[in-house]
Structures are given as structure tokens and as C-alpha cells.
PDB file of N, CA and C in Angstrom:
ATOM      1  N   UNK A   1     148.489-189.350  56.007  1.00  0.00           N
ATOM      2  CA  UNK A   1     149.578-189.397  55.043  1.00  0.00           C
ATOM      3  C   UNK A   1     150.407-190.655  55.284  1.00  0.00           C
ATOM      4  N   UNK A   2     150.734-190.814  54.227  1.00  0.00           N
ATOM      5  CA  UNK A   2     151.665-192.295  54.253  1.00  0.00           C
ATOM      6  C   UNK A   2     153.220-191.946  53.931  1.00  0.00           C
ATOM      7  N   UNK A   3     153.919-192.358  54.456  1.00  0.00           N
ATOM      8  CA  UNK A   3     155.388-192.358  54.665  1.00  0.00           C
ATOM      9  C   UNK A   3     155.884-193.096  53.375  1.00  0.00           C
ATOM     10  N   UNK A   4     156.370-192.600  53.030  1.00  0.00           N
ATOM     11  CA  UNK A   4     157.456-193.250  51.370  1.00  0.00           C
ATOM     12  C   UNK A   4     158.622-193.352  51.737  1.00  0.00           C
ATOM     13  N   UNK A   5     158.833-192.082  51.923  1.00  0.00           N
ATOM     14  CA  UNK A   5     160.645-192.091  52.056  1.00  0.00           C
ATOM     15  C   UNK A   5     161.618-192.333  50.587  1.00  0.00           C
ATOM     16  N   UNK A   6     160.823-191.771  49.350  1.00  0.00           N
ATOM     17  CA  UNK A   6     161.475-191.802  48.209  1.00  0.00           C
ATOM     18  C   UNK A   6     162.523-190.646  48.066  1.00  0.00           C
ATOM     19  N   UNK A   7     163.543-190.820  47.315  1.00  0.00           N
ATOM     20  CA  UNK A   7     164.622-189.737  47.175  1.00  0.00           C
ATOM     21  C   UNK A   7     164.195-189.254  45.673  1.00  0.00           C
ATOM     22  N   UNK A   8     164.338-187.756  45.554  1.00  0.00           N
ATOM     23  CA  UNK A   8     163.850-187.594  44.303  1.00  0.00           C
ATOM     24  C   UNK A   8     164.810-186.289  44.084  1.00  0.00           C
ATOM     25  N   UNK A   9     164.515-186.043  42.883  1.00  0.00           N
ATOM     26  CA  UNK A   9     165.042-184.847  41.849  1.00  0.00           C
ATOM     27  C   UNK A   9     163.928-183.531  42.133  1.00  0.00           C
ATOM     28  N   UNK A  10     165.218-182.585  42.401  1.00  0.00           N
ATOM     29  CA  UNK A  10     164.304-181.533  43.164  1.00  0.00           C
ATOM     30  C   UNK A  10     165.268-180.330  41.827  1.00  0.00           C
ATOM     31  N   UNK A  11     163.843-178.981  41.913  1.00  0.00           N
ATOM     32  CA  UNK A  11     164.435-178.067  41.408  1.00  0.00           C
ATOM     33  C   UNK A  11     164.320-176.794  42.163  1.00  0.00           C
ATOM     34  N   UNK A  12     165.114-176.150  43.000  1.00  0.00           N
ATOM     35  CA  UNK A  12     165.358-175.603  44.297  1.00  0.00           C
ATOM     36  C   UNK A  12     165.860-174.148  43.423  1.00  0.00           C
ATOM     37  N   UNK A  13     165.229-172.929  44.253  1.00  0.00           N
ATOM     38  CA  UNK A  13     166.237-171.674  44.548  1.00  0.00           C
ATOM     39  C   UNK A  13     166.399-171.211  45.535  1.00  0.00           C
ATOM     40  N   UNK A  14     167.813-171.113  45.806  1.00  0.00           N
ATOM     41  CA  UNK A  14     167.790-170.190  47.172  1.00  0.00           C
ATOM     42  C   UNK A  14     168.257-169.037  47.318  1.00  0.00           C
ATOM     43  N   UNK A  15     168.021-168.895  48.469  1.00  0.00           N
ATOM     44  CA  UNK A  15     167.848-167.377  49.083  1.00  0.00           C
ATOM     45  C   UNK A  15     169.217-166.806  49.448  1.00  0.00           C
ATOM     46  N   UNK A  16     169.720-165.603  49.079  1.00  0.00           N
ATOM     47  CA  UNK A  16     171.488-165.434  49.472  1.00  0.00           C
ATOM     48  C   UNK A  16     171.793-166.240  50.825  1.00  0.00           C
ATOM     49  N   UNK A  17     170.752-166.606  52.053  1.00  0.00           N
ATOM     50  CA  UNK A  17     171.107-167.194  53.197  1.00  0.00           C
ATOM     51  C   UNK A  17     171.706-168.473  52.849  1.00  0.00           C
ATOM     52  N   UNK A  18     170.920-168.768  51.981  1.00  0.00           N
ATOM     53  CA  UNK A  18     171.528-170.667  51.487  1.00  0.00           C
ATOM     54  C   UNK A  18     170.163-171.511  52.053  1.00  0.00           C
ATOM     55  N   UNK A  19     169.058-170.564  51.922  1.00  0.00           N
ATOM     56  CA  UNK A  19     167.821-171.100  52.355  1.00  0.00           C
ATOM     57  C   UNK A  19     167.268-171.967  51.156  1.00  0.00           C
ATOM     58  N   UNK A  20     166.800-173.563  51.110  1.00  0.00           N
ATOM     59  CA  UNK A  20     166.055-173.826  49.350  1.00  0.00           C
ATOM     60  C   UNK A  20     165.048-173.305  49.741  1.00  0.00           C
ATOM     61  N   UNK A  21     164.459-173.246  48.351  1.00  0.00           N
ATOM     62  CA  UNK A  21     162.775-172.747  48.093  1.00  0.00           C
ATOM     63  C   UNK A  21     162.335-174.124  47.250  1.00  0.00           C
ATOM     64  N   UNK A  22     161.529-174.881  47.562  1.00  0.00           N
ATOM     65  CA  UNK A  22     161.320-175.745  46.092  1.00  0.00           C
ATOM     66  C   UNK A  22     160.435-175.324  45.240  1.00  0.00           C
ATOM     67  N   UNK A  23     160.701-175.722  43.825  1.00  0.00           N
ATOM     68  CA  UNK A  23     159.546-175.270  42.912  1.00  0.00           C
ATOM     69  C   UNK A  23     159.098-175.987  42.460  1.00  0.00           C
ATOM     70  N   UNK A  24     159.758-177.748  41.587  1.00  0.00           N
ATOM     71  CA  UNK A  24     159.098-178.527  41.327  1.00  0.00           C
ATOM     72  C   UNK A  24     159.783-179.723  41.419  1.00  0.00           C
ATOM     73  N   UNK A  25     159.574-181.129  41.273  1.00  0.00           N
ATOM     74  CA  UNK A  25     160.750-182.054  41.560  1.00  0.00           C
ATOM     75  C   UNK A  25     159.802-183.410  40.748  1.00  0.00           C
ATOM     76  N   UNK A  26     160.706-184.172  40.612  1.00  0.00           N
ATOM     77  CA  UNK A  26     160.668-185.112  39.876  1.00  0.00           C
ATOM     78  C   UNK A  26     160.547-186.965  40.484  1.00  0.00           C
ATOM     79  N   UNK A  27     159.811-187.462  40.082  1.00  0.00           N
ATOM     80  CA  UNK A  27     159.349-188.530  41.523  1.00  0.00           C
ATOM     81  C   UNK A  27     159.346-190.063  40.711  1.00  0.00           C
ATOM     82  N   UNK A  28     159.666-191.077  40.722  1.00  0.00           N
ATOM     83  CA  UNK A  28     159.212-192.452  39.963  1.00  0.00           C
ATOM     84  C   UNK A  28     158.091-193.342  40.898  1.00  0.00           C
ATOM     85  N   UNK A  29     156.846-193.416  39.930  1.00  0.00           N
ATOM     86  CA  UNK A  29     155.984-194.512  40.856  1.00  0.00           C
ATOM     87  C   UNK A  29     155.953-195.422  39.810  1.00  0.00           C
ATOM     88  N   UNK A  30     156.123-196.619  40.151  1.00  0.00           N
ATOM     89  CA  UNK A  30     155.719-197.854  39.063  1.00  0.00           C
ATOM     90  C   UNK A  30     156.542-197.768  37.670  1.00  0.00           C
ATOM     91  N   UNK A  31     157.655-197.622  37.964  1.00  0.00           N
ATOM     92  CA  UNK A  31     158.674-196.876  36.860  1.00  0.00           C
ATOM     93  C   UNK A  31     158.443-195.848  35.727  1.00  0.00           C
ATOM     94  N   UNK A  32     157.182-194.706  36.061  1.00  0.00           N
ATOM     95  CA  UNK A  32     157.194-193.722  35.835  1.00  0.00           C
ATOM     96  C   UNK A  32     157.677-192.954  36.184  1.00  0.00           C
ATOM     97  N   UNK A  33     158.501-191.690  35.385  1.00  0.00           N
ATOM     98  CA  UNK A  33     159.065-190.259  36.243  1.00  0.00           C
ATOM     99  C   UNK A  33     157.312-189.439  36.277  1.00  0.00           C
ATOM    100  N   UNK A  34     157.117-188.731  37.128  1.00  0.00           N
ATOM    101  CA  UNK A  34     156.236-188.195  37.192  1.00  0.00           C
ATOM    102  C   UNK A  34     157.098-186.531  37.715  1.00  0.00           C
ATOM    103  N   UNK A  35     156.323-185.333  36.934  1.00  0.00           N
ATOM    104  CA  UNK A  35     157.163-184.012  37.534  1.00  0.00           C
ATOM    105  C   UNK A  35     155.868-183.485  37.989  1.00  0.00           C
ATOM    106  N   UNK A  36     156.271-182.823  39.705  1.00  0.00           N
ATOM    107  CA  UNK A  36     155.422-182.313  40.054  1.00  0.00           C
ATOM    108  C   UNK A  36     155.633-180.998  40.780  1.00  0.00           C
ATOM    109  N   UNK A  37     155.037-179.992  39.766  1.00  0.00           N
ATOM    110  CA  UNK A  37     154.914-178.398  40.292  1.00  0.00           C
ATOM    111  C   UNK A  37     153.972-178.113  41.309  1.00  0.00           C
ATOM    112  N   UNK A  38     155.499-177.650  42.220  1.00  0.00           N
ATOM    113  CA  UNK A  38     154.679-177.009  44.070  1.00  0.00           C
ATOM    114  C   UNK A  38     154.106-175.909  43.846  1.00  0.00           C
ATOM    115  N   UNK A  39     152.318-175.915  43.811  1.00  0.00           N
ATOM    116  CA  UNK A  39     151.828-175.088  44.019  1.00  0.00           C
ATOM    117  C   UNK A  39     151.894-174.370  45.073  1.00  0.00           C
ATOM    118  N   UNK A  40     152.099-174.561  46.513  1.00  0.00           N
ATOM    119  CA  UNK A  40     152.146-173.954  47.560  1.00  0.00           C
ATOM    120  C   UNK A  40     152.937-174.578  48.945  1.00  0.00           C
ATOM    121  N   UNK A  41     153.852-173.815  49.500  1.00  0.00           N
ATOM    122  CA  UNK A  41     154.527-174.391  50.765  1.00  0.00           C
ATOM    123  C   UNK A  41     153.309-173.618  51.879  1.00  0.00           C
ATOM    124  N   UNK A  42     152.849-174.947  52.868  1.00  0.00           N
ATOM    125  CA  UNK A  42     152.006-174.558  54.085  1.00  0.00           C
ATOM    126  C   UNK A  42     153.247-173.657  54.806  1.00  0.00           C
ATOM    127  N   UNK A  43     154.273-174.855  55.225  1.00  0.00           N
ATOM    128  CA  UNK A  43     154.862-174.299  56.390  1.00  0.00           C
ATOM    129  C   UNK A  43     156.632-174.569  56.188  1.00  0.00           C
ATOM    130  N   UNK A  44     157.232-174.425  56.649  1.00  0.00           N
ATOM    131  CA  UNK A  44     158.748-174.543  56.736  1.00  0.00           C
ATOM    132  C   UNK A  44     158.980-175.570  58.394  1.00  0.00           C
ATOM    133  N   UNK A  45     159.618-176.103  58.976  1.00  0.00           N
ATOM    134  CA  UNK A  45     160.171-176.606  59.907  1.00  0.00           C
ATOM    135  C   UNK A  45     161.660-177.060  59.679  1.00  0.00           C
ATOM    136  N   UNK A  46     162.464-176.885  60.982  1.00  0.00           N
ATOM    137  CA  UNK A  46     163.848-177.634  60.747  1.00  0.00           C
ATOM    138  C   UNK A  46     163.874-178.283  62.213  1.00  0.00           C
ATOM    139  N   UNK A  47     164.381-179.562  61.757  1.00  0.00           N
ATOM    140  CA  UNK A  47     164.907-181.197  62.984  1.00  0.00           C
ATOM    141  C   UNK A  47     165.905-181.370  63.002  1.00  0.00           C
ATOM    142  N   UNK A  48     166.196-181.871  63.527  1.00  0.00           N
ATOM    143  CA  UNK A  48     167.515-182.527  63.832  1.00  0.00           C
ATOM    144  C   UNK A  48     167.237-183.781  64.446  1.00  0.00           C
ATOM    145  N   UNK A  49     167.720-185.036  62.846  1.00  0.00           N
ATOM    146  CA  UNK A  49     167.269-186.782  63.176  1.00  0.00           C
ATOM    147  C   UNK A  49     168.899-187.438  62.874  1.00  0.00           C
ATOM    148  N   UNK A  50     169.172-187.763  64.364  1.00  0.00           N
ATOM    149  CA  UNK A  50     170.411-188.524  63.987  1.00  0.00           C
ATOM    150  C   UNK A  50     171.723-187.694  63.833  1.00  0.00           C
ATOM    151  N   UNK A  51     171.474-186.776  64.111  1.00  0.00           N
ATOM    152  CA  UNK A  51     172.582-185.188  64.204  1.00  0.00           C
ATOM    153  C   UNK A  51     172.672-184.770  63.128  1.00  0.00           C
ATOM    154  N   UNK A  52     171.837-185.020  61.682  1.00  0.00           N
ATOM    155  CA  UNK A  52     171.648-184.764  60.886  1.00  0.00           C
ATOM    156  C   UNK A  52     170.319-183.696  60.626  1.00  0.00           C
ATOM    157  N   UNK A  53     170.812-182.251  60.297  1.00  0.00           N
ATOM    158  CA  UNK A  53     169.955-181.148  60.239  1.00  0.00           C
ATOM    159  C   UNK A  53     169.060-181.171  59.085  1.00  0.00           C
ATOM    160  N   UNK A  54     167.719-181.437  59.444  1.00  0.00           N
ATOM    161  CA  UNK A  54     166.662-181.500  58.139  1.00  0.00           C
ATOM    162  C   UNK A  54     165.926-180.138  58.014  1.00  0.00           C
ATOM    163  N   UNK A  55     165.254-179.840  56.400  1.00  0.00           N
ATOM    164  CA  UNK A  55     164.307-178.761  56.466  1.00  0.00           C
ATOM    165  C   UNK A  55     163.311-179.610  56.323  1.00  0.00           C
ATOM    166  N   UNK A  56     162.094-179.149  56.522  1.00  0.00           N
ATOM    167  CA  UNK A  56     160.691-180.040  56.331  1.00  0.00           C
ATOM    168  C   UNK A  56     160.257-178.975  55.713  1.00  0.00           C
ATOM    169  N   UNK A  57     159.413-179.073  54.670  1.00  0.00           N
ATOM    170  CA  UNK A  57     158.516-178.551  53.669  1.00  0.00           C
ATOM    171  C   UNK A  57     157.371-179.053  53.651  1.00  0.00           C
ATOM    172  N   UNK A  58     156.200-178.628  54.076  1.00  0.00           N
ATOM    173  CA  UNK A  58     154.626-179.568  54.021  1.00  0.00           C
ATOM    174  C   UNK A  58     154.280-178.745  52.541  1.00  0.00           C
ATOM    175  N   UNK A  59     153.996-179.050  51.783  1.00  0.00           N
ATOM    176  CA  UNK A  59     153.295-179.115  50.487  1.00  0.00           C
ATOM    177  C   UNK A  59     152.182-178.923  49.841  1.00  0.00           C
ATOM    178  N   UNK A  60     151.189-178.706  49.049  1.00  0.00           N
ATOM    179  CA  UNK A  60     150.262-178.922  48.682  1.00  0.00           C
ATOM    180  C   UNK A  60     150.024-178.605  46.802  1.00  0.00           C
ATOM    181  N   UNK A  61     149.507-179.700  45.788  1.00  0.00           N
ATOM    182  CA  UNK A  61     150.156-179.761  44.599  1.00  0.00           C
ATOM    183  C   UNK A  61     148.745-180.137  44.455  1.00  0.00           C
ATOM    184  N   UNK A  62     148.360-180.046  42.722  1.00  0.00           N
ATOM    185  CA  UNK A  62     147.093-180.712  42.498  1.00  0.00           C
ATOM    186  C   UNK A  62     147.539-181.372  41.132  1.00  0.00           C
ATOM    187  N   UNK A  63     147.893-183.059  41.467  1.00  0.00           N
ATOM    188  CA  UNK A  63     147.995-183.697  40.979  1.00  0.00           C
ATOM    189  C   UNK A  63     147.068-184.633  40.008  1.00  0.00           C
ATOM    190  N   UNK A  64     147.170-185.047  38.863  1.00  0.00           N
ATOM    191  CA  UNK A  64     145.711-185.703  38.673  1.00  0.00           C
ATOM    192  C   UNK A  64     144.812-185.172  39.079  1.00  0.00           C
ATOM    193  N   UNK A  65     144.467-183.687  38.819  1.00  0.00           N
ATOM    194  CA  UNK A  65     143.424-182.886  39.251  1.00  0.00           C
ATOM    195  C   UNK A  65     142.527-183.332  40.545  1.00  0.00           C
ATOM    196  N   UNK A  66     143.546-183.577  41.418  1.00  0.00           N
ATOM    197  CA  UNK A  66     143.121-183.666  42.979  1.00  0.00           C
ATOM    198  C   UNK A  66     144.278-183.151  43.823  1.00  0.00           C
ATOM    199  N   UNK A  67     143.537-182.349  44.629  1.00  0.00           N
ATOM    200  CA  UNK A  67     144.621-181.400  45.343  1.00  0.00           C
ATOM    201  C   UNK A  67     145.298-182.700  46.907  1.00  0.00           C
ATOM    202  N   UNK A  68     146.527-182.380  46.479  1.00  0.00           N
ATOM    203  CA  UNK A  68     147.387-183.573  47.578  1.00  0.00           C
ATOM    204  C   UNK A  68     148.180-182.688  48.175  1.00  0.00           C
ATOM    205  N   UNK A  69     147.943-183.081  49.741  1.00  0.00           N
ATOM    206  CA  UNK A  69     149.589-182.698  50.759  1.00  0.00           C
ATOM    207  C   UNK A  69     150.720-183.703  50.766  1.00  0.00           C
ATOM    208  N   UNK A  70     151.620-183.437  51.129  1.00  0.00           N
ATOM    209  CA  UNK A  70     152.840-183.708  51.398  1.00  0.00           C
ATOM    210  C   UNK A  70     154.175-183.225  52.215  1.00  0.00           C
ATOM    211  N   UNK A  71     154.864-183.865  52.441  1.00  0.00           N
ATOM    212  CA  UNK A  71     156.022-183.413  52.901  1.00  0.00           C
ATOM    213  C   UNK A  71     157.674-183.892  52.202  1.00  0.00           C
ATOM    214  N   UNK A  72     157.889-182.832  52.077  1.00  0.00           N
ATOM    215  CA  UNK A  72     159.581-183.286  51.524  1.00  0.00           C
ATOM    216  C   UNK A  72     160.796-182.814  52.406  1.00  0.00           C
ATOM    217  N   UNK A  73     161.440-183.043  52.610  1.00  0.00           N
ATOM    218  CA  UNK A  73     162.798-183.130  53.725  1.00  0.00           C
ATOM    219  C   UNK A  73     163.954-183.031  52.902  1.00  0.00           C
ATOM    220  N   UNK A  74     164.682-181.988  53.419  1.00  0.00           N
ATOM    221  CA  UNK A  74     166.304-181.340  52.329  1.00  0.00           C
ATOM    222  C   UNK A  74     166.795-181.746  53.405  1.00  0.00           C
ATOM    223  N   UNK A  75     168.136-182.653  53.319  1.00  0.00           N
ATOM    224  CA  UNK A  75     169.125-182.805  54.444  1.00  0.00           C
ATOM    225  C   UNK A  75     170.087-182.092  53.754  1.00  0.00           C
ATOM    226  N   UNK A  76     170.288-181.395  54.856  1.00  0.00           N
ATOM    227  CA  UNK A  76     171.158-179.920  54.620  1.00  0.00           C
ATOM    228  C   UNK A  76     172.687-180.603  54.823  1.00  0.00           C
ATOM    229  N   UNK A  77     173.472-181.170  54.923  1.00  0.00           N
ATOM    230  CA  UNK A  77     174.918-182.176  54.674  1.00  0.00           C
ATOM    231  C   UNK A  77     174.984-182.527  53.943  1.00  0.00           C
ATOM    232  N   UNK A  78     173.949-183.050  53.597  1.00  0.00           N
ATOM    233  CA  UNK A  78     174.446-184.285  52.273  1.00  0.00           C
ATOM    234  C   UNK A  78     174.206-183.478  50.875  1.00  0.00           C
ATOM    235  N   UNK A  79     172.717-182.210  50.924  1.00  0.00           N
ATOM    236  CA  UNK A  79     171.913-181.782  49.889  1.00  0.00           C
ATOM    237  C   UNK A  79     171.320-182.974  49.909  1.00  0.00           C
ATOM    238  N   UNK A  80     170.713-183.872  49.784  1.00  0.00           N
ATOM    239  CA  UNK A  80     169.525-184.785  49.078  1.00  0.00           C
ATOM    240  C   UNK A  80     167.574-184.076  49.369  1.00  0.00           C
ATOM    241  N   UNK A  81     167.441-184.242  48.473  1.00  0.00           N
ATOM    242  CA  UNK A  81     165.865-184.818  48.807  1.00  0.00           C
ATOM    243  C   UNK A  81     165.219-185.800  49.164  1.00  0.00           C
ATOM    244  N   UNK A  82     163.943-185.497  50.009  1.00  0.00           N
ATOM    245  CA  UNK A  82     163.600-186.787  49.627  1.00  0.00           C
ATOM    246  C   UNK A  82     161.989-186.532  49.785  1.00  0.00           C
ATOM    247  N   UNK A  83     160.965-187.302  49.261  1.00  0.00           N
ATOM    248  CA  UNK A  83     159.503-186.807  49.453  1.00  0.00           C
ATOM    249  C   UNK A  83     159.170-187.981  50.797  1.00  0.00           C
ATOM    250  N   UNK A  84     159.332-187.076  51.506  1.00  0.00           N
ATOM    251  CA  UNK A  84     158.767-188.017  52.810  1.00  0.00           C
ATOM    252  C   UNK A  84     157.811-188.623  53.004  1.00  0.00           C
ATOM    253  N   UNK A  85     156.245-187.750  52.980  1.00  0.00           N
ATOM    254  CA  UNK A  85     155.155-188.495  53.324  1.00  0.00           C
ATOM    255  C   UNK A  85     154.507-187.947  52.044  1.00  0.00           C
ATOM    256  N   UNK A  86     153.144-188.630  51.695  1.00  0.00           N
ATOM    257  CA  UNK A  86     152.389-188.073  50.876  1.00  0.00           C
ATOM    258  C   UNK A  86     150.679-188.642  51.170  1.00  0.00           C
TER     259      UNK A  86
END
């Protein structure tokens, strides 16, 4: 996987804890918006980079009818997204 580090438009529900769930989010390559529905979360993880508390989300979507992993990262302070690796 390759590291991007793009910030994107996410469409999140959460859980009464204040847990997100993602469902689908919104991405620009080559000044396209591209929207892409999360077929499936592998796993959940939470870090702490910089004293800043992250969730990690590993991914898996079938884009252009080829199934792709990924990872996206919620920094829980700020709220942002961002699609980390892909």
C-alpha cells in the first residue's frame, strides 16, 4: 500500500459511545471527486501520533470493479479524515 495522506469527505455514524462507523466518503484524484462506498471494515485500531488520538480503519471497497484495501484515520480532536494508505 502506498501512503497518500489525502483529507477527504467522510459520511460517518456513530454509536451512542461517540464511536464513527464509516459508510462512504468522498476522495479527489486528478481533479476528480470520486465517492467511494465501504464495503467492509477488516479491523478497527486506535494510536496515539504526536499526542494526537487516531482511529485506524483498514478497508476494503471494489472500486473500478477491482477489489482495493485501504486505510483511513479519524483524528478524534480535530474530527478530520483522512485516507491514509491505499
Amino acid at each position: 500500500m502506498k501512503i497518500l495522506m489525502k483529507p477527504i469527505e467522510m459520511v460517518a455514524r456513530f454509536s451512542q459511545d461517540g464511536i464513527p462507523h464509516p459508510v462512504k466518503y468522498k476522495v479527489t484524484f486528478e481533479d476528480k471527486p470520486i465517492v467511494i462506498q465501504i464495503d467492509k471494515i477488516l479491523f478497527k485500531t486506535e494510536e496515539k501520533l504526536a499526542g494526537n488520538r487516531m482511529i485506524i480503519f483498514r478497508c476494503q471497497s471494489e472500486i473500478n470493479g477491482i477489489l482495493k484495501l485501504y486505510e483511513l484515520k479519524y483524528e478524534i480532536q480535530t474530527m478530520k479524515w483522512i485516507l491514509w494508505k491505499m
